[in-house]
C-alpha atoms as a PDB file:
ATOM      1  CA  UNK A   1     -65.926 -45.990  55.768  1.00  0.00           C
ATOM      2  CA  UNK A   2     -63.766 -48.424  57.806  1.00  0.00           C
ATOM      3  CA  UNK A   3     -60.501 -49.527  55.935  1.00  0.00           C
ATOM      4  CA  UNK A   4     -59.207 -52.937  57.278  1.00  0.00           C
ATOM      5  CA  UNK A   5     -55.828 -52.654  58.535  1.00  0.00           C
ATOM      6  CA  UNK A   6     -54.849 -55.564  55.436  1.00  0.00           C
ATOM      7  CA  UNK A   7     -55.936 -52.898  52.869  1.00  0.00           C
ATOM      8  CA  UNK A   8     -54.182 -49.690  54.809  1.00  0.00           C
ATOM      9  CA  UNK A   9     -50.958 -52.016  54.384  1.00  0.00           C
ATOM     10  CA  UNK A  10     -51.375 -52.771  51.205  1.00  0.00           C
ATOM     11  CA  UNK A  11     -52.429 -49.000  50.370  1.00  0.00           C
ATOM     12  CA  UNK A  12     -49.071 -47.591  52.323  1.00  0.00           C
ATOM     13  CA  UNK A  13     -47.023 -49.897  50.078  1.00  0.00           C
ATOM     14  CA  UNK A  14     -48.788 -48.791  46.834  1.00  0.00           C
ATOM     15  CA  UNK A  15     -47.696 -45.390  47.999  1.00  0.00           C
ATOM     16  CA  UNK A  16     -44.562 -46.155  49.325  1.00  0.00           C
ATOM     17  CA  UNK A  17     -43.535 -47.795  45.536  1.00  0.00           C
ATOM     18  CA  UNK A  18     -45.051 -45.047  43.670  1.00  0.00           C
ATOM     19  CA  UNK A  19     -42.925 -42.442  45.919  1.00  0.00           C
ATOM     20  CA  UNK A  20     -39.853 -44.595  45.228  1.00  0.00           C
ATOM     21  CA  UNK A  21     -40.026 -44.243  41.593  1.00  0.00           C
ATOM     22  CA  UNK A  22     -41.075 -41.056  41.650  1.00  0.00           C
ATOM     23  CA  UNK A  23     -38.077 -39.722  43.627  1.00  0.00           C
ATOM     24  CA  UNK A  24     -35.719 -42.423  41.898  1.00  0.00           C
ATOM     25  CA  UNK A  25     -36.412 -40.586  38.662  1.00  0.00           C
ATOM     26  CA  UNK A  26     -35.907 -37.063  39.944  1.00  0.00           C
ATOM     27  CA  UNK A  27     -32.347 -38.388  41.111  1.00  0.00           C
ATOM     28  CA  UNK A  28     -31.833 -39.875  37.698  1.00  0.00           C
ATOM     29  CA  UNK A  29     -33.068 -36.329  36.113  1.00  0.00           C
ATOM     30  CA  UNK A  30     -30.670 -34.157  38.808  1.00  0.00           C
ATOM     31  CA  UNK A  31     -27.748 -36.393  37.859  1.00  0.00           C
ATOM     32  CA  UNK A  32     -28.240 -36.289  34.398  1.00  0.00           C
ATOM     33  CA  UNK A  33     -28.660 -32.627  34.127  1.00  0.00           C
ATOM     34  CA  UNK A  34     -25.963 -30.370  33.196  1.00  0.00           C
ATOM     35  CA  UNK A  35     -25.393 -26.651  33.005  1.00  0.00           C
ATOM     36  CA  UNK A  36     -22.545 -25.503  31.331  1.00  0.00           C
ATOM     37  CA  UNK A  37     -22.061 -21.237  32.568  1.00  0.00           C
ATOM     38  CA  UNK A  38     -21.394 -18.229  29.970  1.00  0.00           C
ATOM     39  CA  UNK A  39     -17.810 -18.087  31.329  1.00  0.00           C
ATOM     40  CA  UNK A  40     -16.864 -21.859  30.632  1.00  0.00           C
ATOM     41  CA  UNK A  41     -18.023 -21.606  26.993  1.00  0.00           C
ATOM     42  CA  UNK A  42     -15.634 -18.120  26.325  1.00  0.00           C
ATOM     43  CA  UNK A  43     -13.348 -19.706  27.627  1.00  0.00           C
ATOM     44  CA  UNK A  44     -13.966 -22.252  25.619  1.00  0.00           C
ATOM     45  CA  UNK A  45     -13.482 -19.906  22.381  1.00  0.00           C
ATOM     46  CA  UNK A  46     -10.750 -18.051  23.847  1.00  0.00           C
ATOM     47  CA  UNK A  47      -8.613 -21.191  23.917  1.00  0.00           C
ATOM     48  CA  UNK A  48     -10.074 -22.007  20.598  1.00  0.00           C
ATOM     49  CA  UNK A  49      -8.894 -18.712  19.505  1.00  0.00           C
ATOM     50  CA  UNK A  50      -5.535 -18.812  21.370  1.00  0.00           C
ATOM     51  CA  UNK A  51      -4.547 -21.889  19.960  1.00  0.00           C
ATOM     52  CA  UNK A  52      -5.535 -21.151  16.050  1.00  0.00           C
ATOM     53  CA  UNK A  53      -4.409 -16.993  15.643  1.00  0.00           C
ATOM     54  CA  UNK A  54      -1.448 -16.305  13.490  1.00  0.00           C
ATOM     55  CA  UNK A  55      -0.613 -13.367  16.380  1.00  0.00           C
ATOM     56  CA  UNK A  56       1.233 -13.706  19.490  1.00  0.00           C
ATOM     57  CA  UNK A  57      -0.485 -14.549  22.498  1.00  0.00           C
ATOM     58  CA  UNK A  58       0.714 -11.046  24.198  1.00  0.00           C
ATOM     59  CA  UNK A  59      -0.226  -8.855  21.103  1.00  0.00           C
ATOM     60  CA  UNK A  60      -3.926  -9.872  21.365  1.00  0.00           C
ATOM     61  CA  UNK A  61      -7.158  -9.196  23.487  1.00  0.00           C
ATOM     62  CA  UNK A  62     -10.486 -11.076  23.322  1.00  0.00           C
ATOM     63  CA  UNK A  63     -14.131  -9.216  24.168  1.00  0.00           C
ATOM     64  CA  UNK A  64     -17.309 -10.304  23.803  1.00  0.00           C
ATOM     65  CA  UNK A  65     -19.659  -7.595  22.806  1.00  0.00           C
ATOM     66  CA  UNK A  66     -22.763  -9.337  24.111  1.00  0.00           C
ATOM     67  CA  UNK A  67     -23.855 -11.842  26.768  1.00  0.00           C
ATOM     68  CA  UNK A  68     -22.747 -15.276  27.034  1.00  0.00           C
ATOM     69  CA  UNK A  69     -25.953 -16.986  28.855  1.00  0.00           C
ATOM     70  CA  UNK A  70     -25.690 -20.185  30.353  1.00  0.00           C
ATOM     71  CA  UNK A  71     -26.475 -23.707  28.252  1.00  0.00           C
ATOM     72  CA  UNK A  72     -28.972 -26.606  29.815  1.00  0.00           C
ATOM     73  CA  UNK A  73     -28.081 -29.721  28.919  1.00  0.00           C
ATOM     74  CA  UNK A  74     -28.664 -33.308  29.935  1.00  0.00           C
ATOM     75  CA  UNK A  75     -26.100 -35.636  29.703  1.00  0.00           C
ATOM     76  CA  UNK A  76     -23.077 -36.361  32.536  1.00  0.00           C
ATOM     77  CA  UNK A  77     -19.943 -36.110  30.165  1.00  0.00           C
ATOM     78  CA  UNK A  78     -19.922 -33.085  27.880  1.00  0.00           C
ATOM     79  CA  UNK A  79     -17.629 -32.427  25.261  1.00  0.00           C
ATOM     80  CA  UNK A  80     -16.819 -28.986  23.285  1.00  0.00           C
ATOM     81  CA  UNK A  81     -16.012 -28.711  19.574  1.00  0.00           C
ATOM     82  CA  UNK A  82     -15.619 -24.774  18.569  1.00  0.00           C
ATOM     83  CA  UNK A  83     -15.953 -23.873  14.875  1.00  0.00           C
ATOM     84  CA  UNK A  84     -14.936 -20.879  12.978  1.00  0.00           C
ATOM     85  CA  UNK A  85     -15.770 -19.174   9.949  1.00  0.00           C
ATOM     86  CA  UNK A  86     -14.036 -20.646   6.741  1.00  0.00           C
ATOM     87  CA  UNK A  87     -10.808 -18.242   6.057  1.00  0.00           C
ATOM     88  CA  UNK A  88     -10.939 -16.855   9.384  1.00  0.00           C
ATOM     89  CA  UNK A  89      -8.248 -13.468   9.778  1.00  0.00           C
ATOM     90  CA  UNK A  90      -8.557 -13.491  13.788  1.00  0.00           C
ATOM     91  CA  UNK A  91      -9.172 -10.184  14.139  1.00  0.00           C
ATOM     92  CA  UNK A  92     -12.146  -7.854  14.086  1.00  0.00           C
ATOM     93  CA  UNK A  93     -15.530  -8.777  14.861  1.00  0.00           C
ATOM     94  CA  UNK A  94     -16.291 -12.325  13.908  1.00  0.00           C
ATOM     95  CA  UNK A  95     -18.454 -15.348  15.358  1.00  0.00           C
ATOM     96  CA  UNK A  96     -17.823 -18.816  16.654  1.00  0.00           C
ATOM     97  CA  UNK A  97     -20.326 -21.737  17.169  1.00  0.00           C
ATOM     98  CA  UNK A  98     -19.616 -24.081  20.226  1.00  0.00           C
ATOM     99  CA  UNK A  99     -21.180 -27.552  20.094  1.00  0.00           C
ATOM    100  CA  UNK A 100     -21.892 -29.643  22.866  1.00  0.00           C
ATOM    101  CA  UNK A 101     -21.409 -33.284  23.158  1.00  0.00           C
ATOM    102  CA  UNK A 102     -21.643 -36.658  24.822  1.00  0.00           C
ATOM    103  CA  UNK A 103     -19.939 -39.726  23.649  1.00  0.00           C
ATOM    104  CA  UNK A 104     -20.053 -38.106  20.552  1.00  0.00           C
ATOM    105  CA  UNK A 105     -23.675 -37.349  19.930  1.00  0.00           C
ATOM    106  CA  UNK A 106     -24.625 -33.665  19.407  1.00  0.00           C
ATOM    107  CA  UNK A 107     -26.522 -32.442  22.096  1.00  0.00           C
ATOM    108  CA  UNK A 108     -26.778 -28.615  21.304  1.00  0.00           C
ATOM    109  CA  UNK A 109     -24.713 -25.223  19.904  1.00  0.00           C
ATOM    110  CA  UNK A 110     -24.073 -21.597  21.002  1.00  0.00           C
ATOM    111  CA  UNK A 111     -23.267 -19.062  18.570  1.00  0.00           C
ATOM    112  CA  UNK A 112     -20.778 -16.520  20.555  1.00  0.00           C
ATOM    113  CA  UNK A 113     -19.743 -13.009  19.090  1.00  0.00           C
ATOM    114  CA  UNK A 114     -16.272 -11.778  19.542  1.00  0.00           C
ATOM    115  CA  UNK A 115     -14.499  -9.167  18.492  1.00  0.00           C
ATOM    116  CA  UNK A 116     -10.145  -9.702  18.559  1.00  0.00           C
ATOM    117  CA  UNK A 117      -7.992  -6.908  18.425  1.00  0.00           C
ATOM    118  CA  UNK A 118      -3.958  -7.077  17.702  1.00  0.00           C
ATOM    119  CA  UNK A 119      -1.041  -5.295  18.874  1.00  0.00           C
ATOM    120  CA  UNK A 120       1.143  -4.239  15.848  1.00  0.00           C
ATOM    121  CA  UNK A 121       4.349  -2.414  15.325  1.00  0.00           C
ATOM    122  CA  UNK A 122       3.755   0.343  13.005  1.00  0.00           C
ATOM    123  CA  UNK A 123       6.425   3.238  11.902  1.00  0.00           C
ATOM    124  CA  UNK A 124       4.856   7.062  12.988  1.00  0.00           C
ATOM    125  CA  UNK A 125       6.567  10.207  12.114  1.00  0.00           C
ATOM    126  CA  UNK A 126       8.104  11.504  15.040  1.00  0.00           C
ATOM    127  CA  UNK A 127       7.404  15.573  13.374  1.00  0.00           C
ATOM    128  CA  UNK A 128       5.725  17.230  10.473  1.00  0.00           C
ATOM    129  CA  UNK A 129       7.017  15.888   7.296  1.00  0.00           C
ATOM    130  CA  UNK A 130       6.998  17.563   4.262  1.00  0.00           C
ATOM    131  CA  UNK A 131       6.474  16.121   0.898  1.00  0.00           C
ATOM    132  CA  UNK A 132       9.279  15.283  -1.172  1.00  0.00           C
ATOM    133  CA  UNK A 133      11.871  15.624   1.313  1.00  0.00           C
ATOM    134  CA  UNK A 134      14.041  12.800   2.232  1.00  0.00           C
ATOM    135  CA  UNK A 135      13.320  10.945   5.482  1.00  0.00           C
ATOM    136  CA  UNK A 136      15.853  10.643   7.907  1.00  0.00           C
ATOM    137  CA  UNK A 137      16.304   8.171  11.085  1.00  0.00           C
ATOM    138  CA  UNK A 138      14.984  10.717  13.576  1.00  0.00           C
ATOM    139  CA  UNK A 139      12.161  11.789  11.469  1.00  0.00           C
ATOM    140  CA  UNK A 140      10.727   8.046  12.157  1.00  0.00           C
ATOM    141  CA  UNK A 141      10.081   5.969  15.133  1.00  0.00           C
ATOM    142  CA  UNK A 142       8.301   2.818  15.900  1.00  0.00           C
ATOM    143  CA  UNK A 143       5.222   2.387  18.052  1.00  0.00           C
ATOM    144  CA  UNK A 144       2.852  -0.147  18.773  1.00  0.00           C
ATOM    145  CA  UNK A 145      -0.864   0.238  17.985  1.00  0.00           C
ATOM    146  CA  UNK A 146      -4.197  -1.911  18.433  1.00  0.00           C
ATOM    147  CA  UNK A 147      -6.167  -3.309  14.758  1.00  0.00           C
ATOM    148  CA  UNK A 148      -9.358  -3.993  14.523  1.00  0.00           C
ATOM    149  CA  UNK A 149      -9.068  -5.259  11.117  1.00  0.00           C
ATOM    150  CA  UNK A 150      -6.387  -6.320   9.159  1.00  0.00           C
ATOM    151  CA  UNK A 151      -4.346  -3.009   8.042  1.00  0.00           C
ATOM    152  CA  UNK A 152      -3.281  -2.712   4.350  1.00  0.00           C
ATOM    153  CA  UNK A 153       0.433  -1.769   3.122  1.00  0.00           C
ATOM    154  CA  UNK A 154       1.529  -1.399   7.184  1.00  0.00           C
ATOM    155  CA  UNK A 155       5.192  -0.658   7.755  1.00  0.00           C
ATOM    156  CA  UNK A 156       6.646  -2.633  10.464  1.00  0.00           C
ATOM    157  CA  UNK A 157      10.487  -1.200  10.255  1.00  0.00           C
ATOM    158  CA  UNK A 158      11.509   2.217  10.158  1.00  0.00           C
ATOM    159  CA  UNK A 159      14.496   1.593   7.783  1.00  0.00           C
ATOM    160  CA  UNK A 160      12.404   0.757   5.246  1.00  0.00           C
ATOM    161  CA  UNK A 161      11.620   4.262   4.786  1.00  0.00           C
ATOM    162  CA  UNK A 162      14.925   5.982   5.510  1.00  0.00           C
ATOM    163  CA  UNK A 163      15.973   7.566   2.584  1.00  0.00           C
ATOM    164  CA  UNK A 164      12.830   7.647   0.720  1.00  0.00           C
ATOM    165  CA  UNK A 165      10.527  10.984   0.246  1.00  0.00           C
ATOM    166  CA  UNK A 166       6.800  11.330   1.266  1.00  0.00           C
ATOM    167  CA  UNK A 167       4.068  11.467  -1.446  1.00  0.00           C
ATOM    168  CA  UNK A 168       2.165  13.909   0.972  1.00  0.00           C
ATOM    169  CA  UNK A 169       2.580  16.033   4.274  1.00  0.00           C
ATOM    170  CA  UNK A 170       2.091  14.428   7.578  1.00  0.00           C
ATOM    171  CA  UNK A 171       1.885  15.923  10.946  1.00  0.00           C
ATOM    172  CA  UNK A 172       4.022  14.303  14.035  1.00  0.00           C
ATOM    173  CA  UNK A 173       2.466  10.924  15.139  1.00  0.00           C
ATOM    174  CA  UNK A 174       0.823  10.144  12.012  1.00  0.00           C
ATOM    175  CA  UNK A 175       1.342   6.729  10.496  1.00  0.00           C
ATOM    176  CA  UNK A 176       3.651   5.736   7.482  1.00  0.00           C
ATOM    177  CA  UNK A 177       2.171   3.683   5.212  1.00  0.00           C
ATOM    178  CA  UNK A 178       3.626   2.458   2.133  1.00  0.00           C
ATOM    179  CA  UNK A 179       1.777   4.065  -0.517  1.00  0.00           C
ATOM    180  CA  UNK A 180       2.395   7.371   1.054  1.00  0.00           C
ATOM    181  CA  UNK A 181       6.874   6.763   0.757  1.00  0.00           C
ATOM    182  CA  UNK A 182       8.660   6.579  -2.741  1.00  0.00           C
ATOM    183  CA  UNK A 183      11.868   5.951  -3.456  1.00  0.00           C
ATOM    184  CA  UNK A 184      14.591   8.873  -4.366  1.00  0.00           C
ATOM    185  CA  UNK A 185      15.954   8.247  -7.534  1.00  0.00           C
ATOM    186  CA  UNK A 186      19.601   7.688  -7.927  1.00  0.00           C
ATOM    187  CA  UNK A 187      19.736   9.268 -11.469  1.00  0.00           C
ATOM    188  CA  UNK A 188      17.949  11.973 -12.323  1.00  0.00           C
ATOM    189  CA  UNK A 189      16.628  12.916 -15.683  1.00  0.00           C
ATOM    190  CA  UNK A 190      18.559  16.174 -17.133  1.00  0.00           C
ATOM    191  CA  UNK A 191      21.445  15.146 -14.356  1.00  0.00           C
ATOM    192  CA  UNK A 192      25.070  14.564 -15.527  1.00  0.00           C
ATOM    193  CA  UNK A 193      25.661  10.455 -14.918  1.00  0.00           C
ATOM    194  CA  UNK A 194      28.971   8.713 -14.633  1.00  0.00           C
ATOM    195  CA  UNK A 195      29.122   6.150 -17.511  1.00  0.00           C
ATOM    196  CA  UNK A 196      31.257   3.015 -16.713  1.00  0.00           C
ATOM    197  CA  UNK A 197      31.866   0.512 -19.490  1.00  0.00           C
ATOM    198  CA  UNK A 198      34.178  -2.483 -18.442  1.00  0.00           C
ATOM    199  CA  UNK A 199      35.278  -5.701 -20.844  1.00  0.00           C
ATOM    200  CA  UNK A 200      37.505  -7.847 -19.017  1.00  0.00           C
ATOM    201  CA  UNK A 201      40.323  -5.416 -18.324  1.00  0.00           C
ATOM    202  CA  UNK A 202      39.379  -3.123 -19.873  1.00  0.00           C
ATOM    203  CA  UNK A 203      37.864   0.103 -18.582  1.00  0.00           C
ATOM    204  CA  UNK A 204      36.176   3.436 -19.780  1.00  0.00           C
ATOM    205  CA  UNK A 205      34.641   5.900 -18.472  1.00  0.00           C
ATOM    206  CA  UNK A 206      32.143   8.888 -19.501  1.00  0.00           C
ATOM    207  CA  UNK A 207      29.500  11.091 -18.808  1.00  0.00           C
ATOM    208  CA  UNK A 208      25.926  11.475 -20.287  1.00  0.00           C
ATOM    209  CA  UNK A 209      23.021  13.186 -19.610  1.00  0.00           C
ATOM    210  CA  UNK A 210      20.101  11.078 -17.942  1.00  0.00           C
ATOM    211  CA  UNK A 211      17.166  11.548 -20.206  1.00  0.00           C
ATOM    212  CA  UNK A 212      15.441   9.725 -17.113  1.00  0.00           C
ATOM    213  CA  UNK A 213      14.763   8.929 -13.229  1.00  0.00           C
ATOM    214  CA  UNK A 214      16.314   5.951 -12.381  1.00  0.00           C
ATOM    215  CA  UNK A 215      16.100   3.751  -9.027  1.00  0.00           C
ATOM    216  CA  UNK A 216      19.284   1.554  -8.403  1.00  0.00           C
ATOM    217  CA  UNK A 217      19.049  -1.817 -11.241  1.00  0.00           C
ATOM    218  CA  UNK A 218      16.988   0.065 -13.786  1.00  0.00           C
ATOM    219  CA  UNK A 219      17.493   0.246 -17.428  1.00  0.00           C
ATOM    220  CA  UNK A 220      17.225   4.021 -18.133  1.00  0.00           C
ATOM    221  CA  UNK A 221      18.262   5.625 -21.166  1.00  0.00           C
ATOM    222  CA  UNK A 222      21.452   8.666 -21.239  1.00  0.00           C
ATOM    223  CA  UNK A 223      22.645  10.552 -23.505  1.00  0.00           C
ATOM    224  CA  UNK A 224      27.006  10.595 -24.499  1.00  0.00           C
ATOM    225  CA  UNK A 225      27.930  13.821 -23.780  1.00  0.00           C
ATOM    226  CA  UNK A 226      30.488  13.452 -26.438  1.00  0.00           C
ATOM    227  CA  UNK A 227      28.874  11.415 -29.167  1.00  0.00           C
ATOM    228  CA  UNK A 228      25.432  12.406 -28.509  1.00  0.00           C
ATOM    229  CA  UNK A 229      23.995   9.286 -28.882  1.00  0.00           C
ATOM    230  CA  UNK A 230      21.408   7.660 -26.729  1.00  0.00           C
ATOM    231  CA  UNK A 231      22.279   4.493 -24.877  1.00  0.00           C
ATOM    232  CA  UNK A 232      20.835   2.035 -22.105  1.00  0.00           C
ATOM    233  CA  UNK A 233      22.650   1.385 -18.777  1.00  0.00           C
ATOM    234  CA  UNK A 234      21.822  -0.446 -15.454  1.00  0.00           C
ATOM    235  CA  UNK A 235      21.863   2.108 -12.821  1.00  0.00           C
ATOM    236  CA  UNK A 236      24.407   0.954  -9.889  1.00  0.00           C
ATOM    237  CA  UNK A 237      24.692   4.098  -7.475  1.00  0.00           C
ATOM    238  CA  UNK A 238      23.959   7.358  -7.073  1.00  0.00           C
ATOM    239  CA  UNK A 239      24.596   8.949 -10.291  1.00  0.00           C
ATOM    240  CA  UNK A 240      26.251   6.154 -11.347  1.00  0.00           C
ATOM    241  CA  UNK A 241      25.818   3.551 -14.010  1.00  0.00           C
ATOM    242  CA  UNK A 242      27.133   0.754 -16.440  1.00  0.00           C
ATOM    243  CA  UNK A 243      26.846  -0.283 -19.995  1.00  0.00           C
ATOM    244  CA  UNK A 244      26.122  -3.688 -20.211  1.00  0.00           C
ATOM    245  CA  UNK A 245      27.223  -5.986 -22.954  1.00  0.00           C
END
């Protein structure tokens, strides 16, 4: 069939039109179209994380356990709003949900796993340490170490365990915690203690019997040597203590 050359003009501009549109909306679609990569949105949570963590920024390191896959989105101006768990501790394996927006209106989320580990100063014994005998400075050192979780009764200075006496034996390296230290009394019970009774100028002094341990500010009861009666005094030093009025 013979087409006119009016209707192959007016054919070629039908065609021409429809092409316009056509590749007018696949510009509109390719500029509209974003993809936001794995490694933008953990880093996304990492500064999330950075920013919120009780710990230092040097004492902490960030993994992700699993893959972060890439997001589709359409929209030209995204936004990122990371949320956490409610009472979040920072450390361990946790989640975080990152949502995506434009202009304020929610486009999508990513739930990313994460485990956070932190760099804490814990006190090790530096040889074997037997139970109940005292602790010295160079039976102690402090070392760092990496938590997964948040450690219970940690001790974070070795003085605070110089002079006290192990519950149990440890063996060299092994960490001090504070349920395994007690203090060394300062009277013992069945122990001769210095009796110190003061009123203004006056002062006396005697000796009793302790008919108790006694850390330093307890009220333990001791025997007068002399009278034999029991009384109740503060202990103030080593096998020391004072009657109070």
């Amino acid at each position: 069939m013979r087409i006119s050359g009016k209707t192959h003009n007016i054919v070629f501009l039908i065609t021409s039109i429809a092409l316009l549109f056509l590749f007018s909306g696949y510009l509109l679609c390719e500029a509209s179209a974003a993809v936001i990569r794995g490694e933008t949105i953990k880093a996304t949570v990492r500064a999330y994380i950075e920013k919120n963590m009780p710990w230092p920024g040097n004492a902490v390191r960030v993994e992700f356990p699993g893959r972060v896959s890439n997001l589709s989105l359409t929209g030209k101006k995204i936004t990122f709003r990371v949320l956490s768990r409610r009472n979040e501790d920072f450390i361990g394996d946790s989640s975080f949900t990152v949502r995506c927006y434009e202009n304020d209106t929610f486009l999508s989320e990513k739930t990313v796993r994460v485990r956070i580990e932190v760099l804490m100063d814990v006190v090790v014994s530096t040889k074997s340490i037997h139970r109940n005998v005292r602790i010295d400075h160079d039976d102690v050192k402090l070392v760092k170490r990496w938590f997964d979780r948040l450690p219970s009764k940690i001790i974070s200075n070795p003085g605070t365990v110089v002079g006290m006496k192990l519950r149990t034996n440890v063996k060299p390296n092994a960490e001090i915690k504070g349920n395994m230290v007690k203090s060394i009394p300062m009277v013992k019970r069945g122990k001769p203690v210095k009796i110190v009774f003061e009123n203004g100028p006056m002062r006396i002094t005697t000796v009793g019997l302790s008919e108790q341990d006694g850390m330093c500010g307890e009220l333990i009861k001791v025997r007068n040597v002399s009278s034999k009666k029991v009384i109740y005094v503060r202990v103030t030093g080593n096998s020391l203590a004072k009657v109070e009025l």
